[in-house]
N, C-alpha and C. Protein backbone atom coordinates (compact mmCIF):
# COMPACT_ATOMS: atom_id res chain seq x y z
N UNK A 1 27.67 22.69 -3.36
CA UNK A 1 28.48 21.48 -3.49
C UNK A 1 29.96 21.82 -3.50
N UNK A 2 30.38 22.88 -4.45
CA UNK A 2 31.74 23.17 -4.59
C UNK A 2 32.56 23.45 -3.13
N UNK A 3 31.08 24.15 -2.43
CA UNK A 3 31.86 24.96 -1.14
C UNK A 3 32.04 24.25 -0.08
N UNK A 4 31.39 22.89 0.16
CA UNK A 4 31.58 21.72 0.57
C UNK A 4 33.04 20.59 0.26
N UNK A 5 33.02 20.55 -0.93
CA UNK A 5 33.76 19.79 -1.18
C UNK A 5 35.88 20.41 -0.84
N UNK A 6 35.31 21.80 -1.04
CA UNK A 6 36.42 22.79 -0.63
C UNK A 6 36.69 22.61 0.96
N UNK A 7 35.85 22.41 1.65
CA UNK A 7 36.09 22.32 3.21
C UNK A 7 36.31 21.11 3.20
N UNK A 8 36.10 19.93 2.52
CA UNK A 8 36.72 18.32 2.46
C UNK A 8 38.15 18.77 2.73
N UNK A 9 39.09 19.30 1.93
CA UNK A 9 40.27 19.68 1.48
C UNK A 9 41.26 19.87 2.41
N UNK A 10 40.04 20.61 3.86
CA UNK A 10 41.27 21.02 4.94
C UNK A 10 41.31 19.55 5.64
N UNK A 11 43.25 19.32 5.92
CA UNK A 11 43.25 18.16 6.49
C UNK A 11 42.82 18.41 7.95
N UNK A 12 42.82 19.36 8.60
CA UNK A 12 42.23 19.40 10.43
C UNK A 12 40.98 18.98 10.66
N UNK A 13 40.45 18.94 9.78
CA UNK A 13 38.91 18.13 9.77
C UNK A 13 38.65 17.16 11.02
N UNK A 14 37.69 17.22 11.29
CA UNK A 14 37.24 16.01 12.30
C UNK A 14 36.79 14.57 10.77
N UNK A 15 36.66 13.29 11.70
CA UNK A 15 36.03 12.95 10.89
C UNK A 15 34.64 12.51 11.09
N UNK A 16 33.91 12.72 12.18
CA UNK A 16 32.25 13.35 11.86
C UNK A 16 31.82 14.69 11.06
N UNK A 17 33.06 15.66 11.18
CA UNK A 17 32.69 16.53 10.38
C UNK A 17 32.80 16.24 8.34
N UNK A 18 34.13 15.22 8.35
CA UNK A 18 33.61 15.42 6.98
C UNK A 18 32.63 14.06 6.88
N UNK A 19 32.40 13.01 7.55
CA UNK A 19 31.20 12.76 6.85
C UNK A 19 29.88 13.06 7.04
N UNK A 20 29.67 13.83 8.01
CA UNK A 20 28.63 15.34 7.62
C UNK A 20 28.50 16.07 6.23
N UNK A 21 29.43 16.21 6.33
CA UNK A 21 29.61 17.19 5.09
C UNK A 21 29.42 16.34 3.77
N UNK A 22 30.33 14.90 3.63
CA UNK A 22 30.38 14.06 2.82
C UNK A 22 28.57 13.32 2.40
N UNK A 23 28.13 13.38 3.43
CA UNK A 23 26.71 12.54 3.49
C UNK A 23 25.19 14.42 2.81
N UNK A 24 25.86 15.32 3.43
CA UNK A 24 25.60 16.64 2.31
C UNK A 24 25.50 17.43 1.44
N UNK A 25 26.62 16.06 0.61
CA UNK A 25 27.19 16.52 -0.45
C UNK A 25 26.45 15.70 -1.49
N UNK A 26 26.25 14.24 -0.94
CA UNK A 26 25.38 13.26 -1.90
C UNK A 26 24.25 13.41 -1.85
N UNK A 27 22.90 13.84 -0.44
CA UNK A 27 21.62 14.46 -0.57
C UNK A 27 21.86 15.58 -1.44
N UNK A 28 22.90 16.75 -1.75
CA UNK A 28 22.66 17.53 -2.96
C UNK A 28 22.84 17.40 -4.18
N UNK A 29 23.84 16.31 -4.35
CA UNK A 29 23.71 15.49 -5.66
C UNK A 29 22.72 15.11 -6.10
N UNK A 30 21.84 14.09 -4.76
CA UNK A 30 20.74 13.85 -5.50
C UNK A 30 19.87 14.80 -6.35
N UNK A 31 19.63 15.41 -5.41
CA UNK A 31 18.93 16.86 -5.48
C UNK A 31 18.63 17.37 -7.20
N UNK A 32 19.99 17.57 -7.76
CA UNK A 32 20.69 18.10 -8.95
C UNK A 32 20.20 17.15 -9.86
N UNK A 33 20.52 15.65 -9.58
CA UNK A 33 20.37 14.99 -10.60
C UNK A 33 18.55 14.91 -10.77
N UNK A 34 18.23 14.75 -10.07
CA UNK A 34 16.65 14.89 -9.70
C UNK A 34 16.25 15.93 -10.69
N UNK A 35 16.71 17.04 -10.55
CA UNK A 35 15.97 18.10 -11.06
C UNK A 35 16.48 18.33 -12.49
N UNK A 36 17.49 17.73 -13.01
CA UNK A 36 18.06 17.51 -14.20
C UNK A 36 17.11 16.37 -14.84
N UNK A 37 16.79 15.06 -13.99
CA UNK A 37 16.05 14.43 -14.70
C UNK A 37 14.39 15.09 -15.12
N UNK A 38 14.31 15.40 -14.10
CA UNK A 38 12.85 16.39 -14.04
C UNK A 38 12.31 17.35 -15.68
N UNK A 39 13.56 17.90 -15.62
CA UNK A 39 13.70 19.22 -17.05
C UNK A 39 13.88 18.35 -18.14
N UNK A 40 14.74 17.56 -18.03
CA UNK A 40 14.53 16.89 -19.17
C UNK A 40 12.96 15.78 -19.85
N UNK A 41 12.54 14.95 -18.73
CA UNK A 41 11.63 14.83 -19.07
C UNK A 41 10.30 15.77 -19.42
N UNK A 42 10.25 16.99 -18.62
CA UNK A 42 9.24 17.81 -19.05
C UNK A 42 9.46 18.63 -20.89
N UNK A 43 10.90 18.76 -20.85
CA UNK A 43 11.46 19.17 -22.19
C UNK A 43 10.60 18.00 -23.24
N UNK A 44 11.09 16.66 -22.43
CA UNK A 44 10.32 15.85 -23.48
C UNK A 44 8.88 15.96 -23.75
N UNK A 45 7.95 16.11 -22.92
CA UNK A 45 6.39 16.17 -23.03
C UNK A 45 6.37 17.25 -23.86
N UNK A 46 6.95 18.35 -23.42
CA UNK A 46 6.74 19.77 -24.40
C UNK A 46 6.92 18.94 -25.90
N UNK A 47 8.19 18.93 -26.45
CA UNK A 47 8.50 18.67 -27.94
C UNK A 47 7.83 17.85 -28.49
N UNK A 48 6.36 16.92 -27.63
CA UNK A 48 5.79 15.53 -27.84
C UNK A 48 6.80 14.64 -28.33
N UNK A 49 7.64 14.30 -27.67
CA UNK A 49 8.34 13.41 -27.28
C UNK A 49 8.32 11.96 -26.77
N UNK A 50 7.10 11.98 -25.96
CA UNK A 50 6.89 10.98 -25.00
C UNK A 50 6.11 10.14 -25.96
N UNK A 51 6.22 9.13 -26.02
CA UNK A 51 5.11 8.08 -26.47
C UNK A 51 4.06 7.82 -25.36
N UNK A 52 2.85 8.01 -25.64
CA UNK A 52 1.48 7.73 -25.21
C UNK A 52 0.36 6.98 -25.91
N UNK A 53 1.04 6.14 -25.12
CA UNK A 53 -0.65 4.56 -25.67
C UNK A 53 -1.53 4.64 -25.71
N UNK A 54 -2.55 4.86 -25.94
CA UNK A 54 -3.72 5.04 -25.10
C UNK A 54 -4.60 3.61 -25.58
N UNK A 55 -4.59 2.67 -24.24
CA UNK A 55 -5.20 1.95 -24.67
C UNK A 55 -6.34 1.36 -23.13
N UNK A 56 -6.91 0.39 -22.92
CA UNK A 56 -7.85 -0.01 -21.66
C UNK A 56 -6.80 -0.49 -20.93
N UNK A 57 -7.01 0.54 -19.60
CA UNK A 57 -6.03 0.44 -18.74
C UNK A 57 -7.19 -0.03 -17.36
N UNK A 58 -6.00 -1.05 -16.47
CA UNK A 58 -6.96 -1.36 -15.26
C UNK A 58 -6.15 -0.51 -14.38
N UNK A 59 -7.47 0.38 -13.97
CA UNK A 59 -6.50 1.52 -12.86
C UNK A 59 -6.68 0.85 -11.90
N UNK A 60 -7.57 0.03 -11.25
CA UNK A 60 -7.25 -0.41 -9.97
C UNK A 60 -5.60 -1.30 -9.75
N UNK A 61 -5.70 -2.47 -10.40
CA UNK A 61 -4.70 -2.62 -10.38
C UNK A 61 -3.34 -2.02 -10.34
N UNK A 62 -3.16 -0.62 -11.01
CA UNK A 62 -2.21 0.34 -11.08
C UNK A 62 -2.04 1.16 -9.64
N UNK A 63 -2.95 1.35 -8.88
CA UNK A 63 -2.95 2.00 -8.22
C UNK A 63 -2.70 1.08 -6.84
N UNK A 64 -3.34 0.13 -7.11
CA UNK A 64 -2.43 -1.36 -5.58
C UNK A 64 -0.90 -1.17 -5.87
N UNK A 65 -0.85 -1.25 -7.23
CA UNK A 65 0.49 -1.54 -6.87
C UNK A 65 1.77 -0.54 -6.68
N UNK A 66 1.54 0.58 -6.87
CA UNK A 66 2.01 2.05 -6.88
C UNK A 66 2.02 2.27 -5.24
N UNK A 67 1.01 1.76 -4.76
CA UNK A 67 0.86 1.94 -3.30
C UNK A 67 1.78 0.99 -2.29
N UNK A 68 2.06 -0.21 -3.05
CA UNK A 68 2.67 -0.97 -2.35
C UNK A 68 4.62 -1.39 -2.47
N UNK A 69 4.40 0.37 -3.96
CA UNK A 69 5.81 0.60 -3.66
C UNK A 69 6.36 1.62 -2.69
N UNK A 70 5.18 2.12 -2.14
CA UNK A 70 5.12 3.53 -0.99
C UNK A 70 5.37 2.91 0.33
N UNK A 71 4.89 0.96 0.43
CA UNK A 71 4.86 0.58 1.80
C UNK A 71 5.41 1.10 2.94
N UNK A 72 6.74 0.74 2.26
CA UNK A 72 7.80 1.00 3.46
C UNK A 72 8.11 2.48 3.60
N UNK A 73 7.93 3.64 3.00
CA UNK A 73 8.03 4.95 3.03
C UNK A 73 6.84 5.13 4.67
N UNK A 74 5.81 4.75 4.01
CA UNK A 74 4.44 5.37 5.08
C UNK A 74 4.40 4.31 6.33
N UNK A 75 5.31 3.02 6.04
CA UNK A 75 5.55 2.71 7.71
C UNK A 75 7.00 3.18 8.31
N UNK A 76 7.67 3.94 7.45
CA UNK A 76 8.98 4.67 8.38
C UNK A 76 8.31 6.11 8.75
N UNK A 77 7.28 6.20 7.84
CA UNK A 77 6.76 7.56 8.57
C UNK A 77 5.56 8.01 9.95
N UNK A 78 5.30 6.60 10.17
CA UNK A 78 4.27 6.30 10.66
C UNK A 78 3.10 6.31 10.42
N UNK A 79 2.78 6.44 8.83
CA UNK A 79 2.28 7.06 7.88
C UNK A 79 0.53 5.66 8.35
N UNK A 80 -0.31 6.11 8.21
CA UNK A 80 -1.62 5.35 7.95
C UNK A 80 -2.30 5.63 6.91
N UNK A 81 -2.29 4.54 5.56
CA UNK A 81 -2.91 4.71 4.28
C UNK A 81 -4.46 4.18 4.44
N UNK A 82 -5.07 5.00 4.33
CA UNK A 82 -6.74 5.10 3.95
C UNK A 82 -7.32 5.00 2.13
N UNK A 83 -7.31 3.67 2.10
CA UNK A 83 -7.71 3.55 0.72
C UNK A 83 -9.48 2.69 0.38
N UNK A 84 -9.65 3.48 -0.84
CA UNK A 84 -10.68 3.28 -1.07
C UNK A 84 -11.36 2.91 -2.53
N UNK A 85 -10.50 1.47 -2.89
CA UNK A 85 -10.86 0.90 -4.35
C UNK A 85 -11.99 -0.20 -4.36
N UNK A 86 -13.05 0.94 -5.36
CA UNK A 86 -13.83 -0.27 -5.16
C UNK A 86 -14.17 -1.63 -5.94
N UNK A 87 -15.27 -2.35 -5.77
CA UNK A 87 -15.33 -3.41 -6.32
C UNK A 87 -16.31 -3.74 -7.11
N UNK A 88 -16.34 -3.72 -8.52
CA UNK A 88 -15.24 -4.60 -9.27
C UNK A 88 -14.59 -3.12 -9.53
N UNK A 89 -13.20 -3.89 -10.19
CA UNK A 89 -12.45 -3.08 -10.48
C UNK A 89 -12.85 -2.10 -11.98
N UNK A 90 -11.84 -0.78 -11.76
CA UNK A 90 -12.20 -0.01 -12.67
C UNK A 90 -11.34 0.54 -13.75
N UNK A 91 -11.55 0.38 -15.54
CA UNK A 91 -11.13 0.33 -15.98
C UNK A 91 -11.28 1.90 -17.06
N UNK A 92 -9.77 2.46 -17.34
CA UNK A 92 -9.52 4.02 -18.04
C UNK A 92 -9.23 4.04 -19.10
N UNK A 93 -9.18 4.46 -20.11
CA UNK A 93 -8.40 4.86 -21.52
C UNK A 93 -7.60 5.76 -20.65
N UNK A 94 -6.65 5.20 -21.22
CA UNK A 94 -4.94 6.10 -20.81
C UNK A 94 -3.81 5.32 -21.28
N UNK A 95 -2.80 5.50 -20.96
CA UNK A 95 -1.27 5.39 -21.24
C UNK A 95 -0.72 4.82 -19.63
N UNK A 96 -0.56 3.32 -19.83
CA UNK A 96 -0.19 2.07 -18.30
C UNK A 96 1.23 3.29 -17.21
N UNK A 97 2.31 3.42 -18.15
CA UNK A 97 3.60 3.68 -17.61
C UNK A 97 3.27 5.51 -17.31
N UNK A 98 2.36 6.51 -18.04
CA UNK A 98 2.00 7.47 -17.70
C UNK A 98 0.90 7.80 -16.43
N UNK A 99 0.23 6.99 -15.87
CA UNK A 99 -0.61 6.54 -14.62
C UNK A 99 0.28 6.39 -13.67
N UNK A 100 1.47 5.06 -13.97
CA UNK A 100 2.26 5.38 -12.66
C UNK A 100 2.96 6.35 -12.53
N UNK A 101 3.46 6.99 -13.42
CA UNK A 101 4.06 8.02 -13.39
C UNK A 101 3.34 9.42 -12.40
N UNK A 102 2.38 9.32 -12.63
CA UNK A 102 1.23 10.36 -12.52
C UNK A 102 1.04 9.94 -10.75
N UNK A 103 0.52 8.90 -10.17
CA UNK A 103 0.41 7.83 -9.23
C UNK A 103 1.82 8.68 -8.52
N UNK A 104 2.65 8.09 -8.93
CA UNK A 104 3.83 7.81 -8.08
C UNK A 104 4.34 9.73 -7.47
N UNK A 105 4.18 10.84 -8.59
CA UNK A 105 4.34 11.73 -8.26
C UNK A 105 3.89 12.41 -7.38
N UNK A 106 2.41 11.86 -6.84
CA UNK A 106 1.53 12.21 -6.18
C UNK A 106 1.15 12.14 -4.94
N UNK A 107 1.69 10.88 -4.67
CA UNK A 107 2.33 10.23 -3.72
C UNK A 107 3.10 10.61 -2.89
N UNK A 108 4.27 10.86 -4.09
CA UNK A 108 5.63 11.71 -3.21
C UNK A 108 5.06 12.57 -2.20
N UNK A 109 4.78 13.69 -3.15
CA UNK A 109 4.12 14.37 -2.74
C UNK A 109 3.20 14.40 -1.79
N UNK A 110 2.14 13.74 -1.29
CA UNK A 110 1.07 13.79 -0.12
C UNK A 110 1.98 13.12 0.71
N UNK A 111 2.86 12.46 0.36
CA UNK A 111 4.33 11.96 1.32
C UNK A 111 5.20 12.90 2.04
N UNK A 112 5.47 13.60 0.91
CA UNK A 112 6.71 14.91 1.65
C UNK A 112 5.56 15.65 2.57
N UNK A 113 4.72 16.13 2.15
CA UNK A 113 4.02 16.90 2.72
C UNK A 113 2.14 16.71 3.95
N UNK A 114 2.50 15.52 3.58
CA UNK A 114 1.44 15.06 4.50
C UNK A 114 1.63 14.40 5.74
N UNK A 115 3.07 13.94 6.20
CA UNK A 115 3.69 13.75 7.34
C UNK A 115 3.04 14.27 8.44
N UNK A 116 3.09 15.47 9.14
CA UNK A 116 2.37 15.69 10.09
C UNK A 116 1.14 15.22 10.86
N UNK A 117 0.48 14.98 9.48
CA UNK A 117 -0.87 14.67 9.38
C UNK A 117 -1.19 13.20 10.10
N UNK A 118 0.18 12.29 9.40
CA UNK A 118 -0.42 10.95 9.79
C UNK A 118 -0.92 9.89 9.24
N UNK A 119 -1.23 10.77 7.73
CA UNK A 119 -2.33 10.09 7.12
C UNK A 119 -2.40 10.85 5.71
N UNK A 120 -2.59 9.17 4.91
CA UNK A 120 -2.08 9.70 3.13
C UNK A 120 -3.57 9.02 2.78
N UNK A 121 -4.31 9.36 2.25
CA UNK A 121 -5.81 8.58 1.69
C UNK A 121 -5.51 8.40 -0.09
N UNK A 122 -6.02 7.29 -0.50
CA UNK A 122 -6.87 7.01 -1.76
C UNK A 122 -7.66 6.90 -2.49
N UNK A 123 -8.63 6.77 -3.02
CA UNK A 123 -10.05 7.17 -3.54
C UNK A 123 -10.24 6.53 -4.82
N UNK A 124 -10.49 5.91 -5.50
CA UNK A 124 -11.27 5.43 -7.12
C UNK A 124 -12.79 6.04 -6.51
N UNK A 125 -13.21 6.97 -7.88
CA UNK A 125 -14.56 6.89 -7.88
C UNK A 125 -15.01 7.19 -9.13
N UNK A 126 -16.11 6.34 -9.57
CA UNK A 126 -16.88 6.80 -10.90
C UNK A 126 -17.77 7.55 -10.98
N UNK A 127 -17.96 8.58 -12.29
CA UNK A 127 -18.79 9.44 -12.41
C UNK A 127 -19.29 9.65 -13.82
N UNK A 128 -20.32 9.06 -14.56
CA UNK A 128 -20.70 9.11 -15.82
C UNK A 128 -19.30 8.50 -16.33
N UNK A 129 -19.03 9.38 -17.29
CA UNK A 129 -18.04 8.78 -18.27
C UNK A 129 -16.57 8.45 -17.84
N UNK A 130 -16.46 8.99 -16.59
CA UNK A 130 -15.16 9.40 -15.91
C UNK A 130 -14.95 8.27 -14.58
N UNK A 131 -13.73 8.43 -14.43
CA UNK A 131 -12.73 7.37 -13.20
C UNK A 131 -12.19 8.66 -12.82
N UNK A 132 -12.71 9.30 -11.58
CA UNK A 132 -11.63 10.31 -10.78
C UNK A 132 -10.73 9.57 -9.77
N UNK A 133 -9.32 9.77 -9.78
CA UNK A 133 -8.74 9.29 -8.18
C UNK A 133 -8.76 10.44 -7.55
N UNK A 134 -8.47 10.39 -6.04
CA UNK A 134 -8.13 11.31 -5.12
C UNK A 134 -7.17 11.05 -4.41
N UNK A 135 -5.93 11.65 -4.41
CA UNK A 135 -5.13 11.44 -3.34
C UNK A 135 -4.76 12.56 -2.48
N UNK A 136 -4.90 12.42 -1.03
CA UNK A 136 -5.51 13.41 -0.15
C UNK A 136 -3.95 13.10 0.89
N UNK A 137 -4.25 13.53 1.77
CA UNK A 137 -3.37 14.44 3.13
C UNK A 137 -3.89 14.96 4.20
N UNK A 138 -3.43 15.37 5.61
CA UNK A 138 -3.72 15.71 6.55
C UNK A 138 -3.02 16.53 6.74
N UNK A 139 -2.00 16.99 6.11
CA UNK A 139 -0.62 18.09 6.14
C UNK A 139 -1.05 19.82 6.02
N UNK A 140 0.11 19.92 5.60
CA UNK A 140 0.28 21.05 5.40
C UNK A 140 -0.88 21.45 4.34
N UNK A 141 -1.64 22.67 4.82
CA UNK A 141 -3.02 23.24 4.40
C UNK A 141 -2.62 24.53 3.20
N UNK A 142 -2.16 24.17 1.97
CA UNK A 142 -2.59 25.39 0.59
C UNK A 142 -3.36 26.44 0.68
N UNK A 143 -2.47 27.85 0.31
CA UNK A 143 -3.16 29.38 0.43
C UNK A 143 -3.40 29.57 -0.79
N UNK A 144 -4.81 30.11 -1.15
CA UNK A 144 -5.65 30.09 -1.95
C UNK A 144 -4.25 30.15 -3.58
N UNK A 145 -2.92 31.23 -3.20
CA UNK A 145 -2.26 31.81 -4.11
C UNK A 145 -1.27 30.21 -4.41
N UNK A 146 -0.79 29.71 -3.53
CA UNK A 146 -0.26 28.24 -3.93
C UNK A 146 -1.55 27.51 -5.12
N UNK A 147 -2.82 27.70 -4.68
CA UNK A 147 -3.65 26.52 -5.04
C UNK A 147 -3.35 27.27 -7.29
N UNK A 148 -3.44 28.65 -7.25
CA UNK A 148 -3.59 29.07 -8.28
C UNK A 148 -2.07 28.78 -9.22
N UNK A 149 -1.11 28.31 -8.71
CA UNK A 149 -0.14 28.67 -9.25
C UNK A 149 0.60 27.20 -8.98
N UNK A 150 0.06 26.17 -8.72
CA UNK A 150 0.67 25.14 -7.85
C UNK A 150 1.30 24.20 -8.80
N UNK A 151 0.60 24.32 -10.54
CA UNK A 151 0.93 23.31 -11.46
C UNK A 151 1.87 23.81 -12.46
N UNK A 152 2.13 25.35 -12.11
CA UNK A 152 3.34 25.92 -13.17
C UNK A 152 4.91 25.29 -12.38
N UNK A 153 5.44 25.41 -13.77
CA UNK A 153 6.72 24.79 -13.59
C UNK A 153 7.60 25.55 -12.71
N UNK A 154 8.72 24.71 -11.59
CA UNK A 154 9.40 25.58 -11.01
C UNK A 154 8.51 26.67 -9.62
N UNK A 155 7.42 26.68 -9.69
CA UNK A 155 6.37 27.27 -8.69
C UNK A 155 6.83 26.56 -7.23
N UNK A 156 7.03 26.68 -6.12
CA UNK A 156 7.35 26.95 -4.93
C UNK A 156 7.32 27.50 -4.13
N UNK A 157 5.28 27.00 -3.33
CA UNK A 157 5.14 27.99 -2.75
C UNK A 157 5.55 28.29 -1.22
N UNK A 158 4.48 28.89 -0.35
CA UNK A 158 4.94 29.05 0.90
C UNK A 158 4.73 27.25 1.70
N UNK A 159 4.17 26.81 1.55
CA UNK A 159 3.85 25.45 1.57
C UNK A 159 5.04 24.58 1.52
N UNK A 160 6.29 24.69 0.62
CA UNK A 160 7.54 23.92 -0.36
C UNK A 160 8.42 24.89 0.28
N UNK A 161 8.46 25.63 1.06
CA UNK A 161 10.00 26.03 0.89
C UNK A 161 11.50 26.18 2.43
N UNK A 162 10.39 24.87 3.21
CA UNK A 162 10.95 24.47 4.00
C UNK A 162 12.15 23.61 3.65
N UNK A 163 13.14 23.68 3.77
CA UNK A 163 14.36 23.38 3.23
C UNK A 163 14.65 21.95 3.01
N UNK A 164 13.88 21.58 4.53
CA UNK A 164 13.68 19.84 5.00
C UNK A 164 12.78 19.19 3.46
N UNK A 165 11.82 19.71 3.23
CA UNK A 165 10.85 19.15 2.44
C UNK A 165 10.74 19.28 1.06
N UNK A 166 11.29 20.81 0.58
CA UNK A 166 11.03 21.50 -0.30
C UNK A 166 11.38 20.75 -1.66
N UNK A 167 10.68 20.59 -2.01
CA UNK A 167 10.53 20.04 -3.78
C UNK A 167 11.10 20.65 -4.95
N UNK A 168 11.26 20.76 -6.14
CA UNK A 168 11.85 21.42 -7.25
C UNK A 168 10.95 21.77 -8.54
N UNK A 169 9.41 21.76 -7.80
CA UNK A 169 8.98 22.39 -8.29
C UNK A 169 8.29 22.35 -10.05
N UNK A 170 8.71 20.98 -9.99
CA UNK A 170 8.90 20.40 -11.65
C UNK A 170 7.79 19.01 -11.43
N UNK A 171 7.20 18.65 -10.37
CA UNK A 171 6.52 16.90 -10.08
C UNK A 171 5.49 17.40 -11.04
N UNK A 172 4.20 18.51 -10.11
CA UNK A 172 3.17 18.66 -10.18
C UNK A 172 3.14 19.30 -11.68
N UNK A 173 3.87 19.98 -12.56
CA UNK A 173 4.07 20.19 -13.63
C UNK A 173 3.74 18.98 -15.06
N UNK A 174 4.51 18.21 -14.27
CA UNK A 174 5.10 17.25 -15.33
C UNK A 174 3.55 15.94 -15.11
N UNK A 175 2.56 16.58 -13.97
CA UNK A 175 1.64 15.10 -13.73
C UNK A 175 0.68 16.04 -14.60
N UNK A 176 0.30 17.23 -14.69
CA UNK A 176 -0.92 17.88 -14.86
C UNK A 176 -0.76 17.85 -16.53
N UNK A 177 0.40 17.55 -17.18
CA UNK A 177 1.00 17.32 -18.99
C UNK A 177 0.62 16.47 -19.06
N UNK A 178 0.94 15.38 -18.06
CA UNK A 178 0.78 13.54 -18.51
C UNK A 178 -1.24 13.25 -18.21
N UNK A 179 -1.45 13.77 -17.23
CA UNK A 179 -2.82 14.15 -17.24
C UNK A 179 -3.80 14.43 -18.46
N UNK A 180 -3.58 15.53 -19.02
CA UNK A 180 -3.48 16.34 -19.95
C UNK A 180 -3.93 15.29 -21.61
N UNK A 181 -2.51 14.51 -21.51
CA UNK A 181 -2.28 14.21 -22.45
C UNK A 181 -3.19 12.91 -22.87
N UNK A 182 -3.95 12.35 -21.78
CA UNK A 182 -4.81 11.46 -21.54
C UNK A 182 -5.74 11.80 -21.69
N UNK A 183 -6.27 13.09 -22.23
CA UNK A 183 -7.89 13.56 -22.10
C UNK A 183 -8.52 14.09 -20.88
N UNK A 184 -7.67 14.07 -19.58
CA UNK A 184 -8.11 13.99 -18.17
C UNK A 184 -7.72 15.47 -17.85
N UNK A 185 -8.49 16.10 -16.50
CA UNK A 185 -7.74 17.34 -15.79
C UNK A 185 -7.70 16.63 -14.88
N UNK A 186 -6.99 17.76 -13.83
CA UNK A 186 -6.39 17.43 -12.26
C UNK A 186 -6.66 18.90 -11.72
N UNK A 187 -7.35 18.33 -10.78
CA UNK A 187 -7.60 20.04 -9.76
C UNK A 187 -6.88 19.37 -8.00
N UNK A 188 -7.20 20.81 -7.11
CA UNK A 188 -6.57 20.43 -5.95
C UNK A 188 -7.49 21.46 -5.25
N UNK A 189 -8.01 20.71 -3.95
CA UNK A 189 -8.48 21.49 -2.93
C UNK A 189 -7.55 21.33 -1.68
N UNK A 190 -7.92 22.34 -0.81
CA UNK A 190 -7.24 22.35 0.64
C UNK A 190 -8.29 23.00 1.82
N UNK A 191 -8.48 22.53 2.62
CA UNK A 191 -9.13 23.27 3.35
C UNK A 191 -8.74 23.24 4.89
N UNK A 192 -8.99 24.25 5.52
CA UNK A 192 -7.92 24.70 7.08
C UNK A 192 -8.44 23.90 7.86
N UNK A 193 -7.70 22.98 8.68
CA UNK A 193 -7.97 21.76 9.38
C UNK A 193 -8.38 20.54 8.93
N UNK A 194 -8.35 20.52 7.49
CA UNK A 194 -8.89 19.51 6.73
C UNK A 194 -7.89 19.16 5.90
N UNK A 195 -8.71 17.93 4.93
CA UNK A 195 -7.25 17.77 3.86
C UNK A 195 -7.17 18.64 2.70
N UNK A 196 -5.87 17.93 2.23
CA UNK A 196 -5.70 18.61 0.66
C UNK A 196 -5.27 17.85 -0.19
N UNK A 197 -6.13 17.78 -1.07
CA UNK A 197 -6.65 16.68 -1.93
C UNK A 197 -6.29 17.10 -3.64
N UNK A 198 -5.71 16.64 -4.36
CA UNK A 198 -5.29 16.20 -5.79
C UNK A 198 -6.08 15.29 -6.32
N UNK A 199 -7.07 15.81 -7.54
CA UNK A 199 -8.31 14.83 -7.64
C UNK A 199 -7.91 14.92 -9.48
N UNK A 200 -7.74 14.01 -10.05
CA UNK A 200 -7.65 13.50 -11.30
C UNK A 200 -8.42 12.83 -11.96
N UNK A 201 -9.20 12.80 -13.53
CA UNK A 201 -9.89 11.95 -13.82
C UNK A 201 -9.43 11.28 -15.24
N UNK A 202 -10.05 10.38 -15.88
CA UNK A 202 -9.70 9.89 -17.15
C UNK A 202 -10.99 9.51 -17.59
N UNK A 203 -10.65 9.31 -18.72
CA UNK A 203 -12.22 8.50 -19.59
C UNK A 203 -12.36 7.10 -19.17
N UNK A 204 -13.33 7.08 -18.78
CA UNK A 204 -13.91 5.50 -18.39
C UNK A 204 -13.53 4.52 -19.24
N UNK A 205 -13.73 3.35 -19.75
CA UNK A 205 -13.44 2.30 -20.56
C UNK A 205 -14.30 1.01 -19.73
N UNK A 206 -15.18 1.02 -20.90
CA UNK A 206 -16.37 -0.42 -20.55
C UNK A 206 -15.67 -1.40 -20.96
């Protein structure tokens, strides 16, 4: 940023060049503030910080509507959402604002990185006591050493470190705590020519 803003300075500048530079300077702002908000909220989960409700949550509903803040992302990407909620709807013990949270990170994510593909999928499914989601991809395919290391903080693997895409390393951290903190795990498969899938569950609620 500094070394940017230092080349603002010279007056011979073109002016496509500085608002190049100017429009480079605010994607790395974001960037910063992003990852500042990131640490801090994970700081918070650590210290139990966070307030967590846990009360009967309707995940279907949570999950329409999480999706239909992605709309316009997956039609600028050309993106085709494959969803699969079924009917009647299905209800979790969890924490409402920690789901989207969880939802929305996940998203990003099969977003940043499932581009190629074409195609972002959804999933509700029940299993005994449990509500697993799945949110899947056609993207970029996870090496066994990403899959092992994918939920530590700051982790960035060969997968993330395309400059265009690359993340900070703090999402998948901060979903597998809020996960966590619900009674639920989160695992991830990938397979070569296939998808790669982030599968989460919670306790059912009759």
């Amino acid at each position: 940023l500094l070394g940017y803003i230092e080349v603002l300075h010279n007056d011979a500048l073109s002016e496509r060049d500085r608002e190049e530079y100017l429009n480079i300077i605010e994607r790395k702002g974001k960037e910063i503030s992003n990852l500042i908000e990131y640490f801090f909220e994970l700081a918070k989960i650590d210290d139990g910080d966070v307030a967590i409700e846990i009360t009967r949550v309707n995940l279907s509903e949570i999950a329409q509507d999480i999706l239909l803040e992605f709309y316009n992302d997956f039609e600028k990407e050309a993106i085709i959402p494959q969803i699969n909620i079924p009917v009647p709807r299905l209800y979790v013990q969890g924490d409402s604002m920690s789901i989207k949270r969880i939802l929305s990170n996940l998203f990003s994510n099969a977003l940043r990185y499932g581009k190629e593909g074409k195609i972002v999928g959804l999933e509700l499914r029940e299993e005994k006591d449990k509500i697993w989601v799945d949110i899947w991809n056609k993207g970029t395919v996870l090496s066994k050493s990403d899959i092992e290391h994918i939920f530590e903080r700051t982790y960035t693997g060969e997968y993330s470190r395309n400059p265009n895409i690359r993340g900070n390393g703090l999402g998948l951290a901060i979903v597998k705590r809020l996960v966590e903190l619900q009674n639920g795990n989160i695992t991830v498969i990938s397979e070569a020519g296939g998808r790669t899938v982030f599968s989460f569950y919670l306790k059912k609620s009759e």
